[in-house]
N, C-alpha and C. Protein backbone atom coordinates (compact mmCIF):
# COMPACT_ATOMS: atom_id res chain seq x y z
N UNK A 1 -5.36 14.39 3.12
CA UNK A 1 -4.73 13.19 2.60
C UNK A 1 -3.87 13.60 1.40
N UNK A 2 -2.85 12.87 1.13
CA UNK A 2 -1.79 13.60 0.06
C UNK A 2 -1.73 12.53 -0.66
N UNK A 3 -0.94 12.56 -1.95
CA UNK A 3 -0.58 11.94 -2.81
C UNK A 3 0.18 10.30 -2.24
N UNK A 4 0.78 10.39 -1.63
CA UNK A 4 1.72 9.04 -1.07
C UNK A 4 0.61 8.33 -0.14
N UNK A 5 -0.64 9.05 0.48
CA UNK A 5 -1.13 8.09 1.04
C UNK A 5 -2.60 7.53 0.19
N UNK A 6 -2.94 8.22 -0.72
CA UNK A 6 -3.81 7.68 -1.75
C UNK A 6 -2.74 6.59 -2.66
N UNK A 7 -1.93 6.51 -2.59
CA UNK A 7 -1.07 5.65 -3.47
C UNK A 7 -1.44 4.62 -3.41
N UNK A 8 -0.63 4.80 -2.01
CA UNK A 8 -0.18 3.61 -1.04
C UNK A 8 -1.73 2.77 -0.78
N UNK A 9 -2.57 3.51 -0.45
CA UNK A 9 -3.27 2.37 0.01
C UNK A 9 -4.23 2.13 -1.85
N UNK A 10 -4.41 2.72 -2.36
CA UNK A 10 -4.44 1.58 -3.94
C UNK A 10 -3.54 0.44 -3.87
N UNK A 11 -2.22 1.15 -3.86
CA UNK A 11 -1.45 -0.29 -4.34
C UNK A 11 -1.73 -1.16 -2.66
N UNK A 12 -2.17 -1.26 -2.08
CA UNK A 12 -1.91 -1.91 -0.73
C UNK A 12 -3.21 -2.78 -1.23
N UNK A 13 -4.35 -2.23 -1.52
CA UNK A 13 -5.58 -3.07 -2.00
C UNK A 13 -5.82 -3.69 -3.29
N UNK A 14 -4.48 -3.07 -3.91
CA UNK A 14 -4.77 -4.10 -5.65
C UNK A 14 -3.55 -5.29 -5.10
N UNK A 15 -2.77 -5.11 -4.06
CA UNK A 15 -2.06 -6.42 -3.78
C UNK A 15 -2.77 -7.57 -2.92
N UNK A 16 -3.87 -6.87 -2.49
CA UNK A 16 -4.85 -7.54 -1.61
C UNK A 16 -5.75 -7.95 -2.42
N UNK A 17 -5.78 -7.87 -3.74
CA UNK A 17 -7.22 -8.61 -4.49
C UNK A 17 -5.67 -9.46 -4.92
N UNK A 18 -4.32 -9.53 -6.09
CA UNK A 18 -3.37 -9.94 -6.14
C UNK A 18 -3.39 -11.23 -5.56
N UNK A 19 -3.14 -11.04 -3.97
CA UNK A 19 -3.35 -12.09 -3.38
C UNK A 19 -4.16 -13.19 -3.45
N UNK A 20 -5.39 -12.70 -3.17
CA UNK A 20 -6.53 -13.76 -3.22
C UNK A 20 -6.95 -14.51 -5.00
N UNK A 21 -6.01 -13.63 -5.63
CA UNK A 21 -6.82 -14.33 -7.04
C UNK A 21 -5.35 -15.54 -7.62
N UNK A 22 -4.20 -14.89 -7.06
CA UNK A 22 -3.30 -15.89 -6.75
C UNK A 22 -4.08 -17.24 -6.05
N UNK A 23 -4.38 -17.04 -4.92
CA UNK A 23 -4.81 -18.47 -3.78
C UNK A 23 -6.08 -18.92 -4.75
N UNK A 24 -6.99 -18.33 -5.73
CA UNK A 24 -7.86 -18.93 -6.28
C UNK A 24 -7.65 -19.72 -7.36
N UNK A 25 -6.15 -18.99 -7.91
CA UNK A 25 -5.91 -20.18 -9.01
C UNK A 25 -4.67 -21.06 -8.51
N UNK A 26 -4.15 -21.11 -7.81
CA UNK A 26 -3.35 -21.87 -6.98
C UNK A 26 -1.78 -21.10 -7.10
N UNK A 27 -1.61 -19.90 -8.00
CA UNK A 27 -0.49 -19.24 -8.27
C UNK A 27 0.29 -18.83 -6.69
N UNK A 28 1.35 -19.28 -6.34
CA UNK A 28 2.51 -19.15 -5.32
C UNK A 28 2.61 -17.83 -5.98
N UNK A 29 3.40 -17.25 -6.87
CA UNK A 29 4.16 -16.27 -7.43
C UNK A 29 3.01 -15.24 -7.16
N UNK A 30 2.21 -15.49 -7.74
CA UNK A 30 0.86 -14.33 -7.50
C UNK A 30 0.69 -13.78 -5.97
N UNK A 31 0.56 -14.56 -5.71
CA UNK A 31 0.02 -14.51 -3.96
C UNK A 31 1.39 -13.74 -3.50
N UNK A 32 2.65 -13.98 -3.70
CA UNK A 32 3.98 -13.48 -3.48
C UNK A 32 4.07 -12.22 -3.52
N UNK A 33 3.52 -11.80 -5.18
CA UNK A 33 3.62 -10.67 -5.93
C UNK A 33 2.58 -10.05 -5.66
N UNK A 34 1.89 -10.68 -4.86
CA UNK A 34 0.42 -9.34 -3.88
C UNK A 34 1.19 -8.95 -2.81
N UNK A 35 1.58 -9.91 -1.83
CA UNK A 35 2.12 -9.83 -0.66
C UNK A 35 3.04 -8.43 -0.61
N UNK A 36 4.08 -8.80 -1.81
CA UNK A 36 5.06 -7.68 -1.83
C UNK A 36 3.94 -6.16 -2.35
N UNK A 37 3.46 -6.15 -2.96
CA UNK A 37 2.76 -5.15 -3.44
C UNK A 37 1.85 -4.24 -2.39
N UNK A 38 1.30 -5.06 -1.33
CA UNK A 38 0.99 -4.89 -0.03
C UNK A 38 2.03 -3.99 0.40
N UNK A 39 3.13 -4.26 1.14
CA UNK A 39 3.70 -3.80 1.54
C UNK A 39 4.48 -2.89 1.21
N UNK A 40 4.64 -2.88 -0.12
CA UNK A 40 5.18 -1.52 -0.57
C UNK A 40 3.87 -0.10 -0.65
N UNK A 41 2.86 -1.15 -0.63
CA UNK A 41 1.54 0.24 -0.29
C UNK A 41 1.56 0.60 1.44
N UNK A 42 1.95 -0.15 1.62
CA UNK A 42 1.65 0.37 3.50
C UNK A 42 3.13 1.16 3.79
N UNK A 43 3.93 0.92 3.03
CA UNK A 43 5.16 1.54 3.55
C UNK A 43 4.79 2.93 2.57
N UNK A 44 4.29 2.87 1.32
CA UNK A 44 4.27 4.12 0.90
C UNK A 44 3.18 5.02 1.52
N UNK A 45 2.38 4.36 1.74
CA UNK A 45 1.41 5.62 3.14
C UNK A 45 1.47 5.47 4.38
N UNK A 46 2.54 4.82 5.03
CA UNK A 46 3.29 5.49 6.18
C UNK A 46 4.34 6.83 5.97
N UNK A 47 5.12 6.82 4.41
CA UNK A 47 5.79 7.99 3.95
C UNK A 47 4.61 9.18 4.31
N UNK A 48 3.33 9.12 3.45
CA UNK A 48 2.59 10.13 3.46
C UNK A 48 2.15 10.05 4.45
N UNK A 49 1.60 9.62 5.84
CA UNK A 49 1.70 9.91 6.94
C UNK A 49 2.47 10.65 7.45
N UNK A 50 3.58 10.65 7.82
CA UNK A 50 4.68 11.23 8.49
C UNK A 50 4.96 12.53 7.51
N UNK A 51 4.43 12.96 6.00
CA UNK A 51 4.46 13.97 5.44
C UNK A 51 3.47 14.87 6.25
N UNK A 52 2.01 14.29 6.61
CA UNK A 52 0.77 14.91 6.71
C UNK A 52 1.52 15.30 8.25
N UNK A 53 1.97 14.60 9.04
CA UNK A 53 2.35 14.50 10.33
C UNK A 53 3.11 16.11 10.44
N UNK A 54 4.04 16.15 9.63
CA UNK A 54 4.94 17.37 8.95
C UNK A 54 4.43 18.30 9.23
N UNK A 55 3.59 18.08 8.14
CA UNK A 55 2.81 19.31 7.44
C UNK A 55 1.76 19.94 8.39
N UNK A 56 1.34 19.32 9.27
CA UNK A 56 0.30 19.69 10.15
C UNK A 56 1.14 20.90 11.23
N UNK A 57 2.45 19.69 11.67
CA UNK A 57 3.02 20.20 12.86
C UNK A 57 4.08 21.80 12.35
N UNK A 58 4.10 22.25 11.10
CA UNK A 58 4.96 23.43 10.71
C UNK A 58 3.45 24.46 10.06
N UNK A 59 2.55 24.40 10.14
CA UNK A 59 1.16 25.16 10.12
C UNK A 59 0.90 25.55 11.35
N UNK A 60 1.31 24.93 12.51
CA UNK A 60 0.69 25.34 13.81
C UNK A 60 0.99 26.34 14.30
């Protein structure tokens, strides 16, 4: 596991608590600002995927 995919999925799960503490206090913007935060974690450990993907396939 590399750096971009330990990132990614932190920030993918602090946008996923984000979310829900948005919907608990009724915050739109919150819940928004998880949502996006989400997805910039899943897109940043799909980067480190396709690194590990790399990296595997030029070792062989």
């Amino acid at each position: 596991m590399n750096k971009d995919q330990v990132k990614g999925t932190l920030k993918d799960a602090a946008g996923k608590v984000q979310e829900q503490a948005g919907k608990l206090t009724g915050s739109t913007e919150q819940q928004l600002k998880g949502l996006n935060k989400q997805v910039q974690g899943q897109a940043q450990k799909a980067v480190g995927d396709v690194k590990e993907v790399f990296k595997d396939a030029t070792h062989k």
